[in-house]
Protein backbone atom coordinates (compact mmCIF):
# COMPACT_ATOMS: atom_id res chain seq x y z
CA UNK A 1 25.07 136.95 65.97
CA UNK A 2 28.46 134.75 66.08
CA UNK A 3 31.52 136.44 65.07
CA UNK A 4 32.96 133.93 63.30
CA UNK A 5 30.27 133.47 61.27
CA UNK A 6 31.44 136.99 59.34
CA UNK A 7 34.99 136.14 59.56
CA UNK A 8 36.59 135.37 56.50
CA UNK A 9 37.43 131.22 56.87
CA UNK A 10 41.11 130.06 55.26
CA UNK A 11 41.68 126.73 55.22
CA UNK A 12 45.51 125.54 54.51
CA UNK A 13 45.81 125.39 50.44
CA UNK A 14 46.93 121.79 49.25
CA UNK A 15 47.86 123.51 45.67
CA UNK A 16 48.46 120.12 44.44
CA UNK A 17 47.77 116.94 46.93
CA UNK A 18 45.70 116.34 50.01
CA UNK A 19 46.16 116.14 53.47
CA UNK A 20 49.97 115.36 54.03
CA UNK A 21 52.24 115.81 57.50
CA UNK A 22 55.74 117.84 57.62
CA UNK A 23 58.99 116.43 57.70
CA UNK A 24 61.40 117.29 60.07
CA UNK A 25 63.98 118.75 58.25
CA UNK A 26 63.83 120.54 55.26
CA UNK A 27 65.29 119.57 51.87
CA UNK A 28 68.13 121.32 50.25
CA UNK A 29 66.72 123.17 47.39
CA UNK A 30 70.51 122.93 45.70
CA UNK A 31 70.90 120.59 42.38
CA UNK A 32 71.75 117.00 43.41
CA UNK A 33 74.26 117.18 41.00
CA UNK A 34 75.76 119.79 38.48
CA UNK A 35 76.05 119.42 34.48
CA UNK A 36 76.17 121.67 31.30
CA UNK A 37 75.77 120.43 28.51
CA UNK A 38 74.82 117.67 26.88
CA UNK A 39 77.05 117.21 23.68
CA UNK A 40 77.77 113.62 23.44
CA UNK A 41 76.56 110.52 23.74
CA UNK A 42 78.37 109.98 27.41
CA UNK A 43 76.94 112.95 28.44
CA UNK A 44 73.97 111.71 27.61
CA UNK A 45 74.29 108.82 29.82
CA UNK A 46 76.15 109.90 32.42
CA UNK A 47 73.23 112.50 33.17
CA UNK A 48 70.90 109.87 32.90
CA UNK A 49 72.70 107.54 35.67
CA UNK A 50 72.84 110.68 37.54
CA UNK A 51 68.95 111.60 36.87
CA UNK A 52 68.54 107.48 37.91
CA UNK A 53 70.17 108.81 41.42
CA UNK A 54 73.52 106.25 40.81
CA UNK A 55 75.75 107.01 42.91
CA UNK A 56 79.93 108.05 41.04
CA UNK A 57 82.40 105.83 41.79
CA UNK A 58 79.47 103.19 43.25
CA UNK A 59 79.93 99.30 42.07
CA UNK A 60 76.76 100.18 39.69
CA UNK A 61 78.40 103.10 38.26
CA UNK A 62 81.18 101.01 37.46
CA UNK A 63 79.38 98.22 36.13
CA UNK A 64 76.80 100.59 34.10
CA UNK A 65 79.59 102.42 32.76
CA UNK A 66 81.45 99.47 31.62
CA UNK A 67 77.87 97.91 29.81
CA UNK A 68 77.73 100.95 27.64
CA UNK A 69 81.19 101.12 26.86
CA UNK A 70 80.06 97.32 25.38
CA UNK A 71 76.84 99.20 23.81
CA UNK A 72 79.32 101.69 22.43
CA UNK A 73 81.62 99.41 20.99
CA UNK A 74 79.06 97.13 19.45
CA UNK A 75 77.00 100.02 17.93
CA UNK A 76 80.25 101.51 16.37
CA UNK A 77 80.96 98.04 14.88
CA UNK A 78 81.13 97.76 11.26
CA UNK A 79 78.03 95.27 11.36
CA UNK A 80 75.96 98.06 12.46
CA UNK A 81 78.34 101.43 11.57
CA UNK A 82 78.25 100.32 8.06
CA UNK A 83 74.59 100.31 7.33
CA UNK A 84 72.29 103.09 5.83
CA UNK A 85 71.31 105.34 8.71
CA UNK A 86 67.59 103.88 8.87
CA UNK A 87 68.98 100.75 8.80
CA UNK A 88 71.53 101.49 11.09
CA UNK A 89 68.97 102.99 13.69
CA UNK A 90 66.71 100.08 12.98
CA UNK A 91 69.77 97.77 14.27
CA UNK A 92 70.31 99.62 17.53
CA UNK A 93 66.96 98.98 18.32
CA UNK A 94 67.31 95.22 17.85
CA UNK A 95 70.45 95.05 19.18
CA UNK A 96 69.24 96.86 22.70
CA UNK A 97 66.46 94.00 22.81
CA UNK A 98 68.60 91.25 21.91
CA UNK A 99 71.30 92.00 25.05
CA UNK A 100 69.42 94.17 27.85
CA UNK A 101 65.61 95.41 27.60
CA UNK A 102 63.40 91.70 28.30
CA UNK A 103 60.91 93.29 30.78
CA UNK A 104 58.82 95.95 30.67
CA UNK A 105 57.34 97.76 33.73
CA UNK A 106 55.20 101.24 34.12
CA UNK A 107 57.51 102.36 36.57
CA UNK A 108 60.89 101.34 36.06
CA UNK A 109 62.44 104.63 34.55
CA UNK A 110 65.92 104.51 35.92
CA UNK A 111 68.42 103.46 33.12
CA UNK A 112 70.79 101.66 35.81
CA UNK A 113 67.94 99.34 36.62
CA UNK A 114 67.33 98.93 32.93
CA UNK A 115 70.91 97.69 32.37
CA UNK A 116 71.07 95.66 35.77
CA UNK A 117 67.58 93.65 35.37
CA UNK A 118 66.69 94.44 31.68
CA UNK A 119 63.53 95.95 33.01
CA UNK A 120 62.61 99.21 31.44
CA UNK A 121 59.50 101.61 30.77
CA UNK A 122 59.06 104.35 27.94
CA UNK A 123 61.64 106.64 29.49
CA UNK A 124 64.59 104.54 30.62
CA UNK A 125 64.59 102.61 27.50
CA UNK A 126 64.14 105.56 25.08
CA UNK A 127 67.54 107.46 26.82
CA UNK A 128 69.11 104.25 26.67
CA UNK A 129 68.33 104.16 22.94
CA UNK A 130 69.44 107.67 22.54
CA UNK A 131 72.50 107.42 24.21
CA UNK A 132 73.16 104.28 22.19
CA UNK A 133 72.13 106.06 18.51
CA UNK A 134 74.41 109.08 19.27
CA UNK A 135 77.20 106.61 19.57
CA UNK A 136 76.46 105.14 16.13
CA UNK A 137 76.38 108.97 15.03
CA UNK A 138 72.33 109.02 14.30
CA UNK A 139 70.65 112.49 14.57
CA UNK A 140 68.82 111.18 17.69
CA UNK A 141 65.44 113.46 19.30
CA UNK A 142 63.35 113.19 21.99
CA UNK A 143 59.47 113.13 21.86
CA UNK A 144 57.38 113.39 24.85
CA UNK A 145 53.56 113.52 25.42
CA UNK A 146 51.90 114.03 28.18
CA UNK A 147 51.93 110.53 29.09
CA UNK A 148 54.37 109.09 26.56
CA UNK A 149 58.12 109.40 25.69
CA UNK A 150 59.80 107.87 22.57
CA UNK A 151 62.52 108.83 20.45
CA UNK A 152 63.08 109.98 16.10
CA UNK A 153 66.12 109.68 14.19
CA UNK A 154 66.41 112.06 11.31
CA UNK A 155 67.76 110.39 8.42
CA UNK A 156 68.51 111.40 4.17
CA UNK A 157 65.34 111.02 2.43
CA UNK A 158 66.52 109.77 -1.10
CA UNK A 159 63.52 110.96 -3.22
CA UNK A 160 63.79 114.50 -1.57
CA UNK A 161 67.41 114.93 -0.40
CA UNK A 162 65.83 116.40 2.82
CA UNK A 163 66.12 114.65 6.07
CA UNK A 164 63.17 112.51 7.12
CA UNK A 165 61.87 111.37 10.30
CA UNK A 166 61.82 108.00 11.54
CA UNK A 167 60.01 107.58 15.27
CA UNK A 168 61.22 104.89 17.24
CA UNK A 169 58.87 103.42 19.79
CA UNK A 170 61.35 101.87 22.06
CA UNK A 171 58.68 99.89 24.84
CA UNK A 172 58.11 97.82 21.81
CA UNK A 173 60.84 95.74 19.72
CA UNK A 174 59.03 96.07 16.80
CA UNK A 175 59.07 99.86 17.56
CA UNK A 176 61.36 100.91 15.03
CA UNK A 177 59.28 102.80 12.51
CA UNK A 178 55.89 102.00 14.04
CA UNK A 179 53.31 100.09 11.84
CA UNK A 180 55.90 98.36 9.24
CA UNK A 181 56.52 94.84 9.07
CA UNK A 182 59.50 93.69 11.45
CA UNK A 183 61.11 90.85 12.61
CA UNK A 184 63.23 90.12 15.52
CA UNK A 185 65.65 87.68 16.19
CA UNK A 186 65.92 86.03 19.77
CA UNK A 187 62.19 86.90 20.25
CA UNK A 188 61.78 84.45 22.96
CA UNK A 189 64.21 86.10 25.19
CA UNK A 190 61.90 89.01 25.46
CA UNK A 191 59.47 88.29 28.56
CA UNK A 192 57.22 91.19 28.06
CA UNK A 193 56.64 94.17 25.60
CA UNK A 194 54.70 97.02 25.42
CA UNK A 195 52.00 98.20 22.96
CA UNK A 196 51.40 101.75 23.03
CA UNK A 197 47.54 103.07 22.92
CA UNK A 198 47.50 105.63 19.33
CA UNK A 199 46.10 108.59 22.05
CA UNK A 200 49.05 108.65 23.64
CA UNK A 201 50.94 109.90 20.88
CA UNK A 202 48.55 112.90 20.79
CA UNK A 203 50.26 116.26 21.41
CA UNK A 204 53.48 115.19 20.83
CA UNK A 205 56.80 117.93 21.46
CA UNK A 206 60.36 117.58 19.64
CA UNK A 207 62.37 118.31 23.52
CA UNK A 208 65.97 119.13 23.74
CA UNK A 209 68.16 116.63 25.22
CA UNK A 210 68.39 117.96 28.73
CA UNK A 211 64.36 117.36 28.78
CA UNK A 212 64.14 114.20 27.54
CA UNK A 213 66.80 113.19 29.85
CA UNK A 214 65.43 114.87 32.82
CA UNK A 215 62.18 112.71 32.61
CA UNK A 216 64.18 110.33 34.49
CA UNK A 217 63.87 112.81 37.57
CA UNK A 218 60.16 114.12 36.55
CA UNK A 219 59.29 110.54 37.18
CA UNK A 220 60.93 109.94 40.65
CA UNK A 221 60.03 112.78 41.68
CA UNK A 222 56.59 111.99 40.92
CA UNK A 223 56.83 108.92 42.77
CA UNK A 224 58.12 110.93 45.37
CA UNK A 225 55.43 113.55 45.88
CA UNK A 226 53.12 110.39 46.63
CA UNK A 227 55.65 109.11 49.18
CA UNK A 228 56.28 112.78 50.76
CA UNK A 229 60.26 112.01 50.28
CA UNK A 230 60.87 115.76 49.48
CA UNK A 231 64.59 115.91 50.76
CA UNK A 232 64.91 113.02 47.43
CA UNK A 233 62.34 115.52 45.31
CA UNK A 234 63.54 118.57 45.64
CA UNK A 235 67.46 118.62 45.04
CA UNK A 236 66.21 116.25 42.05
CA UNK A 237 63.99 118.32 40.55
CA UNK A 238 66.64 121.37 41.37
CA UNK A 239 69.30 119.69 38.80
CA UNK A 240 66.67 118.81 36.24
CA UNK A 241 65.68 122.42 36.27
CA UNK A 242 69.65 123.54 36.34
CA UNK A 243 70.64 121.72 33.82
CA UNK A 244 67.90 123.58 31.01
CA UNK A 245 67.43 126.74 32.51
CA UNK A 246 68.94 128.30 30.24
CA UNK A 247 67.35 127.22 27.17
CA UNK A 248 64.30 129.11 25.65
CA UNK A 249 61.58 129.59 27.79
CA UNK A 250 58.78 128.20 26.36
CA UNK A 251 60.49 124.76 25.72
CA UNK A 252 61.18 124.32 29.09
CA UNK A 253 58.16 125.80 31.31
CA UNK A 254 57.04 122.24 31.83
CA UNK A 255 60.52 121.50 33.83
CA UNK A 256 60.28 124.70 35.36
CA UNK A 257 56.29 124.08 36.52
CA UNK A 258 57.23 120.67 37.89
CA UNK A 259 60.45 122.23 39.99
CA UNK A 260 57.96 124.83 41.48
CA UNK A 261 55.47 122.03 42.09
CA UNK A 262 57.82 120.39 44.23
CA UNK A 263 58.42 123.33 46.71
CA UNK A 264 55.03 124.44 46.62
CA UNK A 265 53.64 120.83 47.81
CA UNK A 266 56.09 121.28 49.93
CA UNK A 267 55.17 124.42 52.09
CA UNK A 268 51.76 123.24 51.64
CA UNK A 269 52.59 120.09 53.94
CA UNK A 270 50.41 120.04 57.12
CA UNK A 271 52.66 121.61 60.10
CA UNK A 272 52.82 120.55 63.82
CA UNK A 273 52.70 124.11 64.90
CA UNK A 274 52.95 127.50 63.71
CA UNK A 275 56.48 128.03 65.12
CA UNK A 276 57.37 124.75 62.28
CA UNK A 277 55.45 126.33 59.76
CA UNK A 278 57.28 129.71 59.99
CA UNK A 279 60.53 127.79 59.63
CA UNK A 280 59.36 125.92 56.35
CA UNK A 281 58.08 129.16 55.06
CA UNK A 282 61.68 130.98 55.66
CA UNK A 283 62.96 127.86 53.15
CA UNK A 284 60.18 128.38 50.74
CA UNK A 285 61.25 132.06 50.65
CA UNK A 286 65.24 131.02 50.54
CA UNK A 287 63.83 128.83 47.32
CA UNK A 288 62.32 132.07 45.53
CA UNK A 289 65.28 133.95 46.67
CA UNK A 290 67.47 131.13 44.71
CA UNK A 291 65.58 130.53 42.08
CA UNK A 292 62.93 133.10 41.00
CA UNK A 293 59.59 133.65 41.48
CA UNK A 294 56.31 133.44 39.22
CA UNK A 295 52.60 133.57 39.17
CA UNK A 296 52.29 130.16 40.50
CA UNK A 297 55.20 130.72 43.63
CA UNK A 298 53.61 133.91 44.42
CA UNK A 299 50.14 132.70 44.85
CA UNK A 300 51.60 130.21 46.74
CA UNK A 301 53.79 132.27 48.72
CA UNK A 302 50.40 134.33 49.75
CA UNK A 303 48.53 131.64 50.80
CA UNK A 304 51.48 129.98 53.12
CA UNK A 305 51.53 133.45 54.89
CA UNK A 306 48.26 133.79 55.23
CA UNK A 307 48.12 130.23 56.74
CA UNK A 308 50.84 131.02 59.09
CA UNK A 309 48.90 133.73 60.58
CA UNK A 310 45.77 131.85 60.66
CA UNK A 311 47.88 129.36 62.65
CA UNK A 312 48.97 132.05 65.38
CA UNK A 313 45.42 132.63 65.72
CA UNK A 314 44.54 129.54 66.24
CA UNK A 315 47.38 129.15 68.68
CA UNK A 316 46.69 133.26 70.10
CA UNK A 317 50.16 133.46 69.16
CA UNK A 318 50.37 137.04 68.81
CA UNK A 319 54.18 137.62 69.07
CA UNK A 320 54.87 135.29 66.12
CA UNK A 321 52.35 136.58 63.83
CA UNK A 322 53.06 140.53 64.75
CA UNK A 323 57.45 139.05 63.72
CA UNK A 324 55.65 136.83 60.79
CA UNK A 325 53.59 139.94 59.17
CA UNK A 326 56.40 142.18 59.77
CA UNK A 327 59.32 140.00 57.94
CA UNK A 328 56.98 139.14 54.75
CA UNK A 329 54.41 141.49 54.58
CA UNK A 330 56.55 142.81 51.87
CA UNK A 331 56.27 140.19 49.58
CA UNK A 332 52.68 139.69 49.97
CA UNK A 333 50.61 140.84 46.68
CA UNK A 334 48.86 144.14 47.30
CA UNK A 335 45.39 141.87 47.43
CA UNK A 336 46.89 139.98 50.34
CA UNK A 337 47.88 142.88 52.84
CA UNK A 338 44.17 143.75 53.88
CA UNK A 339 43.54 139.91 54.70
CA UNK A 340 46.98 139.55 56.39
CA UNK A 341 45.77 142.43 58.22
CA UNK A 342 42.69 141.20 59.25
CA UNK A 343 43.93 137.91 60.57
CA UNK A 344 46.75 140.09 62.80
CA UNK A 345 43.78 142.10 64.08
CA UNK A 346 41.64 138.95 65.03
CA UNK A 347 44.88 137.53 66.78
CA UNK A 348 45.27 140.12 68.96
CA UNK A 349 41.90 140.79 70.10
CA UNK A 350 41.16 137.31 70.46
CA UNK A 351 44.49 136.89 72.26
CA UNK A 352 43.57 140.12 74.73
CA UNK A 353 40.04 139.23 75.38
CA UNK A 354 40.36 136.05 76.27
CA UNK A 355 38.21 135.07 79.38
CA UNK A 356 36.77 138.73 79.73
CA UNK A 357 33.20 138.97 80.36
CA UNK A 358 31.44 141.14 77.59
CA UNK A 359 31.63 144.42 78.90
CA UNK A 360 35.10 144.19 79.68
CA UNK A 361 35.60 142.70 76.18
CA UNK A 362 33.87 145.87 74.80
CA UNK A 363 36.17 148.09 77.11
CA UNK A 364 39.55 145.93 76.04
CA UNK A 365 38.55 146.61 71.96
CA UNK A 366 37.79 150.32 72.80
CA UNK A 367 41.17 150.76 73.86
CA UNK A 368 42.94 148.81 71.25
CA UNK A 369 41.20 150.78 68.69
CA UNK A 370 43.25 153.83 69.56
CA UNK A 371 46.52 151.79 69.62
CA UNK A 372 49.63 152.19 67.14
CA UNK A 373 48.93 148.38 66.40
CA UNK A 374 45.25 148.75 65.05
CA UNK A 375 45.60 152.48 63.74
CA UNK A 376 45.54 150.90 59.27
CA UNK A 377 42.26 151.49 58.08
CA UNK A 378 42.08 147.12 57.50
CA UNK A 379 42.55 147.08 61.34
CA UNK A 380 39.93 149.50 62.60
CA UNK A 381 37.86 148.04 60.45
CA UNK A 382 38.31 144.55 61.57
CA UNK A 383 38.30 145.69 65.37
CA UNK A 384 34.97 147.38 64.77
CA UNK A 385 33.25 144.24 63.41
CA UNK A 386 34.76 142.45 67.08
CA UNK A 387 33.30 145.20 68.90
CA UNK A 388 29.88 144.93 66.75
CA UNK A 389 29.90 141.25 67.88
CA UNK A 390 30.45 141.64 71.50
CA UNK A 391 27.66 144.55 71.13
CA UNK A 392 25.48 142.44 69.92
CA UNK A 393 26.19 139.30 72.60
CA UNK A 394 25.56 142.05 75.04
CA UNK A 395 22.37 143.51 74.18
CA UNK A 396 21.26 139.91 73.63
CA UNK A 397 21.46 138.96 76.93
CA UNK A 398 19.10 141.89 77.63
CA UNK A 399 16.56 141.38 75.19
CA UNK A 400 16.62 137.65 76.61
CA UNK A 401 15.58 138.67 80.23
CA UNK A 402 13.47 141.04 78.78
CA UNK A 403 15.37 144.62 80.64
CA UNK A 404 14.57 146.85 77.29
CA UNK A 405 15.19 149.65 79.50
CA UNK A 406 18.51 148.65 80.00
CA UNK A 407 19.15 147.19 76.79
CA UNK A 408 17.70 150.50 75.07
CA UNK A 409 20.54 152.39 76.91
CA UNK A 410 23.34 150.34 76.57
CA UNK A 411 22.18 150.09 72.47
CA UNK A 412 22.54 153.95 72.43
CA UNK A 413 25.66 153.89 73.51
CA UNK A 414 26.53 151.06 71.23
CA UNK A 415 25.63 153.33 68.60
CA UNK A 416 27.83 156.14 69.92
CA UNK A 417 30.85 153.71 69.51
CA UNK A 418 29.71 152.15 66.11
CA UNK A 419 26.84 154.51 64.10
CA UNK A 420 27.16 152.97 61.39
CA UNK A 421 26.07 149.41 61.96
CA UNK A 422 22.44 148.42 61.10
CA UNK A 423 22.66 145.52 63.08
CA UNK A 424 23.04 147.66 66.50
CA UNK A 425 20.45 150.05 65.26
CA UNK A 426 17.90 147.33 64.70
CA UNK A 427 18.56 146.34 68.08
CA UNK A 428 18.02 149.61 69.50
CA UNK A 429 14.78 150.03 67.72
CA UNK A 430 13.61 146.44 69.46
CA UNK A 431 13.90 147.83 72.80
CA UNK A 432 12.21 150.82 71.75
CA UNK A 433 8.78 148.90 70.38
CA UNK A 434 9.33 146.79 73.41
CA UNK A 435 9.46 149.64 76.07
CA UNK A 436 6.66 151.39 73.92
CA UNK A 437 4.56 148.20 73.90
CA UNK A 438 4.96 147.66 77.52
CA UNK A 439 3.48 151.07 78.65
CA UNK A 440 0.86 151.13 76.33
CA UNK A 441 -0.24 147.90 77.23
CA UNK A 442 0.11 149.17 80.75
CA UNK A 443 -1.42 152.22 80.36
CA UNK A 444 -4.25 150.39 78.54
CA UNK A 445 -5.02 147.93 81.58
CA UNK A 446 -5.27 150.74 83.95
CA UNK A 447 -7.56 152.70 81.40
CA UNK A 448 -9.80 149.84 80.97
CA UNK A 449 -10.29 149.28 84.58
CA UNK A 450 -11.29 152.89 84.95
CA UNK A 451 -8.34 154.20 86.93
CA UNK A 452 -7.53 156.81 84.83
CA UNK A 453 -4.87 158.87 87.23
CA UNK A 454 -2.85 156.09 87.11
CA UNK A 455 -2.95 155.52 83.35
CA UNK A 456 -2.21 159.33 83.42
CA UNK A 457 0.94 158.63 85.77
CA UNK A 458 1.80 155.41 82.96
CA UNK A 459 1.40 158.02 80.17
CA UNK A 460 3.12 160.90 81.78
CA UNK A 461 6.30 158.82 82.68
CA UNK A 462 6.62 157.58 79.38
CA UNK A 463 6.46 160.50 77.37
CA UNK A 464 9.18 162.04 79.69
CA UNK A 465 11.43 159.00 78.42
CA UNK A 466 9.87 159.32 74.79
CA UNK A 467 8.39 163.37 74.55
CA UNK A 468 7.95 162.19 70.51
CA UNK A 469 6.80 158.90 70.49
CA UNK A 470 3.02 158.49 68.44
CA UNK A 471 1.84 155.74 70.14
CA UNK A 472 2.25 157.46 73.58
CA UNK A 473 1.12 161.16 72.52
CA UNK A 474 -1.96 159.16 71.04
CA UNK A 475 -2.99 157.28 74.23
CA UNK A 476 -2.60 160.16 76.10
CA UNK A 477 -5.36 161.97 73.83
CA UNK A 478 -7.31 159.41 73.93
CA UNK A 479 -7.35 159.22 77.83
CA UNK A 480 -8.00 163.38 77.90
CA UNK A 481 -11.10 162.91 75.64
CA UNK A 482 -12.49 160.10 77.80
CA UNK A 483 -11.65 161.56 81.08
CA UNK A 484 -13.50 164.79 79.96
């Protein structure tokens, strides 16, 4: 029997992609940048050219900031300001595809790109729309889906007096109130458009403005888990979190699952070594410590120090694991402290018995069992099923050359050590039948040949080893009733 094949087996946890390598340095887990509120229309857009990772102060900055100062101006124009509010949200629309969106692209979510190239996806061009219908003074909303975002203005109803909502599919120029009959002027300018499958309006959520904005950032950073660019991710995904934290719970847990997504894919990256691992681990820890911790962080946080110590076994790295168990083994879940345990147990028998023959193995395990560092109950435990294994590796090597004599006594005192295990015992009762075998079958050649005082001596030797043994006591009957 192998001892590995009863140890438990913990593979490193990719909670979210496969097999990826570690950076070198860690990312900051600080916001990339720092905002309140969103109350206008430029703060709209100034979070979204911050979300789109444009730089202040840069030439693009400049030049984005000067476009929708145009956008601004021409929205608030009495051409446009002056029309009914459906109307007037129906103009921005046409207006926006008349003098910037021309291209559409699945990927292109960052709103400086959109006003650089014209090329846009759901996201970019639905803050750009926003940003642009708060200007004209539209009650403006985000809608998101799980693979969709679009925008609804909220306009008077005339037959009701209650506000009515208008969505605005803005991928599409004939988006504006999806399904009636619209025309646009300078079609031909627009290269390519987008027509939105029904099912991906399924589900749809009424987000505040900091979400809808922040998809900019879910998006790259999206892009970014693919491309392992974490020290991008991570400070990203840190401001879109920042900037709603604050706002009710439930509206938000998708912003707040992504953000934990990011540093848990993160500590789940594969390390060079267990000394790197402990490092990234110490900044996963520094995240909770910022940010907070939940279900998903702590499971997280379990495995990654469970797979640190399975690393310093692997590595017989005892010194880091005894400082690694010692530093978290307080923010391990009560489930976790037996395993972590275990694995510190393994890594220092494994370390200490290295290259020792089996008896000397046996001898090394004896001794550590009455050490300070084994004395938890998970320990001893753990050391005993070591000790069971080199028993058994032992007393193999005996009942492969056939010595049951030997192996019977070495099994007894196996049994001493560990009287509980049923593997051991079994052992010991295999030498036993053996031994038993051998002198009756002994005993029985010597009988048969009619040389009875030495199938006496046979018997007599054997039932001084085994006074209680049937088989024996019976041949020995047997022999007085013949020899009489």
């Amino acid at each position: 029997m192998k001892l590995k094949a009863k140890l438990i087996v913990i593979f490193f946890v990719f909670c979210i992609c496969g097999k990826i390598s570690a950076q070198t340095a860690h990312p900051s887990y600080e916001p990339l940048f720092q905002m309140d509120e969103l109350d206008t229309a430029d703060d709209i857009f100034e979070a979204a050219l911050l979300f789109s990772e444009c730089e202040r102060d840069s030439e693009t900055w400049d030049r984005c900031w000067k476009k929708f100062d145009t956008i601004k101006t021409d929205v608030t124009s009495s051409a446009i300001i002056d029309l009914q509010e459906e109307e007037r949200g129906r103009a921005i629309l046409k207006y926006l595809y008349q003098n910037y969106l021309t291209d559409y692209s699945l990927n292109q979510t960052k709103i400086d790109v959109a006003l650089d190239t014209g090329i846009y996806n759901c996201v970019s061009s639905a803050v750009l729309y926003m940003a642009a219908a708060k200007a004209a003074g539209l009650e403006v909303r985000g809608q998101s889906t799980t693979q969709h975002a679009f925008c609804a203005i909220y306009v008077p109803d005339e037959k009701s007096g209650k506000l009515k909502r208008i969505d605005v599919e803005t991928t599409n120029p004939y988006g504006f109130n999806p399904g009636s009959k619209e025309e646009i002027e300078h079609e031909n300018q627009i290269k390519k458009y987008y027509v939105v499958p029904k099912k991906y309006y399924s589900n749809r959520q009424e987000v505040s403005d900091g979400v809808f904005v922040g998809l900019i950032a879910g998006n790259l950073c999206a892009d970014y888990i693919k491309s392992q660019s974490y020290t991008k991710a991570v400070p990203l995904g840190a401001a879109r979190w920042n900037l709603v934290k604050n706002q009710p719970a439930k509206s938000v847990a998708s912003v707040r699952n992504s953000f934990d997504i990011l540093a848990a894919n993160y500590v789940n990256l594969l390390p060079p070594s267990a000394a790197s691992y402990f490092s990234t681990l110490n900044w996963f820890t520094d995240f909770i410590g910022r940010w907070g911790t939940d279900d998903f962080l702590q499971k997280n946080l379990d495995s990654s120090i469970i797979n640190l110590l399975v690393l310093c076994f692997q590595e017989k790295n005892y010194p880091l694991a005894r400082e690694a168990y010692e530093k978290y083994k307080s923010k391990l879940s009560p489930s976790q402290v037996a395993k972590s345990e275990e694995i510190i147990t393994d890594t220092i028998i494994i370390t200490a018995t290295d290259g020792l023959v089996h008896e000397e193995k046996i001898k090394e395990i004896n001794r550590l069992l009455l050490t300070e560092e084994l004395s938890s109950p998970a320990c001893q435990n753990r050391a005993k099923l070591h000790l069971e294994s080199y028993w058994l590796e032992y007393l193999n090597d005996f009942m492969n050359s056939r010595d049951f004599e030997l192996g019977y006594t070495n099994a007894t005192i196996a049994l001493n050590q560990l009287p509980k295990s049923t593997k051991i015992k079994a052992m010991q009762n295999g030498f036993y039948n053996n031994q038993i075998a051998m002198i009756h079958n002994n005993f029985a050649k010597q009988a048969n040949a009619g040389n009875f005082e030495a199938a006496t001596a046979i018997l007599e030797e054997g039932l001084e080893k085994f006074p209680n043994d049937k088989t024996l006591t019976k041949d020995m009957a047997d022999l007085l009733r013949v020899k009489k």
